[in-house]
C-alpha atoms as a PDB file:
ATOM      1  CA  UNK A   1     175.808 187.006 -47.331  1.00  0.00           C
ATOM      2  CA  UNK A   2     173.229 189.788 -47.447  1.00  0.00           C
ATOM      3  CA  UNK A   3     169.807 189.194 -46.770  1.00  0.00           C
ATOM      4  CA  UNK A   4     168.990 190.770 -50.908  1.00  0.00           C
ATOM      5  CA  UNK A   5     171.151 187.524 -51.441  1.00  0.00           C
ATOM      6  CA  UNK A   6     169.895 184.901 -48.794  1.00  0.00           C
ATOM      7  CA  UNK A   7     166.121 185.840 -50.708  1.00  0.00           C
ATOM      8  CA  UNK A   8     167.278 185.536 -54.024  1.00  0.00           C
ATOM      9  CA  UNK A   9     168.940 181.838 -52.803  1.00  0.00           C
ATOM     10  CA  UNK A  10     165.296 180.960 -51.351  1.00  0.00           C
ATOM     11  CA  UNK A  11     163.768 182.090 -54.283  1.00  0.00           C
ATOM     12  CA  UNK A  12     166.068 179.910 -56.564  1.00  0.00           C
ATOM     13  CA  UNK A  13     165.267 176.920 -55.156  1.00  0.00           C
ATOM     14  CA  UNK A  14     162.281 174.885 -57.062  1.00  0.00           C
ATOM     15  CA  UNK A  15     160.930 173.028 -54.496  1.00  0.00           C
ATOM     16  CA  UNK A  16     159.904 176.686 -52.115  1.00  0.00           C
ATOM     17  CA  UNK A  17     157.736 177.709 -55.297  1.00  0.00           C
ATOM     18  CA  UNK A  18     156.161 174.314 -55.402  1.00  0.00           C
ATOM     19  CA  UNK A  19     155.465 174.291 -51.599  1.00  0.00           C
ATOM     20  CA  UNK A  20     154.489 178.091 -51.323  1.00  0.00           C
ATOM     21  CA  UNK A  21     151.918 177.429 -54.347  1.00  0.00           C
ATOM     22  CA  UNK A  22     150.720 174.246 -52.926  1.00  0.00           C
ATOM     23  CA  UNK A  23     150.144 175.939 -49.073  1.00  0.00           C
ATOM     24  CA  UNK A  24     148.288 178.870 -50.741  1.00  0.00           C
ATOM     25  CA  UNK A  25     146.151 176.697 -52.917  1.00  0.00           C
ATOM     26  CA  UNK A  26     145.128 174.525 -49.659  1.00  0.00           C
ATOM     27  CA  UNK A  27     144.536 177.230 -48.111  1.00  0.00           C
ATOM     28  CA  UNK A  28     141.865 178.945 -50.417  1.00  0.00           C
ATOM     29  CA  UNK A  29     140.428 175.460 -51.109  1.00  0.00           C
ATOM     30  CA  UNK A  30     139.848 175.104 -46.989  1.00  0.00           C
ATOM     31  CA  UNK A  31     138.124 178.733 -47.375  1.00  0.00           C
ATOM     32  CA  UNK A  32     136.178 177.942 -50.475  1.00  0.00           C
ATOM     33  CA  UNK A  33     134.834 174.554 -48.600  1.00  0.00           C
ATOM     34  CA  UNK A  34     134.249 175.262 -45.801  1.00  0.00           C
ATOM     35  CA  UNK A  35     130.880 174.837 -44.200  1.00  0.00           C
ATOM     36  CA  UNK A  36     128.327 177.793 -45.053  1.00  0.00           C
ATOM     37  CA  UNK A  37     128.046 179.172 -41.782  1.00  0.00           C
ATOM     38  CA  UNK A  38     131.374 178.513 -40.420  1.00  0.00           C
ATOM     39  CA  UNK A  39     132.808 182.297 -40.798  1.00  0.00           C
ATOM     40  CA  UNK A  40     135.595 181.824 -38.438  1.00  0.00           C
ATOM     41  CA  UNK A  41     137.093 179.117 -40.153  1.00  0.00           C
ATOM     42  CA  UNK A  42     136.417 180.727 -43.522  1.00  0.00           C
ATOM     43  CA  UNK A  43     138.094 183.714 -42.146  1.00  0.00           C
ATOM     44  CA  UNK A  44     141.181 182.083 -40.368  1.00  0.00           C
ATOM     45  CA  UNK A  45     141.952 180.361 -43.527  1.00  0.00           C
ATOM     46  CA  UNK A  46     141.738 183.715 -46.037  1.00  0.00           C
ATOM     47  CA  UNK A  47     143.995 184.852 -43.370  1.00  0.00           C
ATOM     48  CA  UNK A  48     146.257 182.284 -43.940  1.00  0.00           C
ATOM     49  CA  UNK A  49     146.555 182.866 -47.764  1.00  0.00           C
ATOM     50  CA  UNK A  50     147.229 186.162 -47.145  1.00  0.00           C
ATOM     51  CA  UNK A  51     149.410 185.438 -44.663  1.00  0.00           C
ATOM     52  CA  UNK A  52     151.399 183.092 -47.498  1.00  0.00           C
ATOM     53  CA  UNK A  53     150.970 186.162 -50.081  1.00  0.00           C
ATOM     54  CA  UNK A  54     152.382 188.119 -47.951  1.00  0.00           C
ATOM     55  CA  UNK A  55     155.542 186.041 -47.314  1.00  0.00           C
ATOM     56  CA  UNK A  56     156.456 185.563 -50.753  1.00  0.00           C
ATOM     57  CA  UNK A  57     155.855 188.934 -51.561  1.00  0.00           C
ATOM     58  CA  UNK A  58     158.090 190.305 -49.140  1.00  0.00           C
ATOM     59  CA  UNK A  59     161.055 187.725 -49.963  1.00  0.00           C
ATOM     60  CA  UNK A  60     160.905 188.795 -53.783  1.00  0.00           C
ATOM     61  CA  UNK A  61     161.397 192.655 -52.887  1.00  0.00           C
ATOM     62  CA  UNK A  62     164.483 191.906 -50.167  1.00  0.00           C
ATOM     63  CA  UNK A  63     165.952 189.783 -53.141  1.00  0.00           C
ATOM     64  CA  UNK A  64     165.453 192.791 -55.264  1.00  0.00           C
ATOM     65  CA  UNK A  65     167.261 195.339 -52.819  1.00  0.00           C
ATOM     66  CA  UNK A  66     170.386 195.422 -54.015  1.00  0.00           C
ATOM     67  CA  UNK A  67     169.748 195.218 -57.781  1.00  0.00           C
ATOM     68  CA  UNK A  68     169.072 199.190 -58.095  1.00  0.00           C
ATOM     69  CA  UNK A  69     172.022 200.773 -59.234  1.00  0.00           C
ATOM     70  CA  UNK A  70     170.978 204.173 -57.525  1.00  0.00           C
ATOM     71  CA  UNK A  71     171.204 202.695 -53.514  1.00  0.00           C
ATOM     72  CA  UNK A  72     170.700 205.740 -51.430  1.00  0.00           C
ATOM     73  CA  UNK A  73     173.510 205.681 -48.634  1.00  0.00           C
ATOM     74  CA  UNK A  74     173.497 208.052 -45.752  1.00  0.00           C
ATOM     75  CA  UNK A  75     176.469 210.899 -46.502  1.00  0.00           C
ATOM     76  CA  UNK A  76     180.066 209.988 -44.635  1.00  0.00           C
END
């Protein structure tokens, strides 16, 4: 199993975009409530978010590797 088709597995599974929206959202809502002065905790959780962004980002791109018709192989 490649790892375009290990990411498109993840992906296909309900219950990761359920969790992955759910971690983001608590995330954001831990920055947005935070306490008005408390910029380290603001900042740690942003980072977070990003952090889950990130992630799912890069899994949807390796699930898309292998779908280009035109894969650029080094010569024999």
């Amino acid at each position: 199993m490649s790892n375009a088709d290990a990411a498109r597995a993840i992906l296909s599974i309900p219950l990761y975009a359920e969790l992955m929206d759910e971690l983001e959202a608590a995330a954001v809502n831990a920055a947005v409530y935070a306490k008005y002065d408390d910029h380290e905790a603001r900042q740690a959780h942003l980072a977070q978010a990003r952090a889950i962004r990130d992630l799912r980002s890069r899994i949807e791109v390796i699930s898309k590797e292998d779908q280009s018709g035109d894969r650029k192989k080094a010569p024999a």
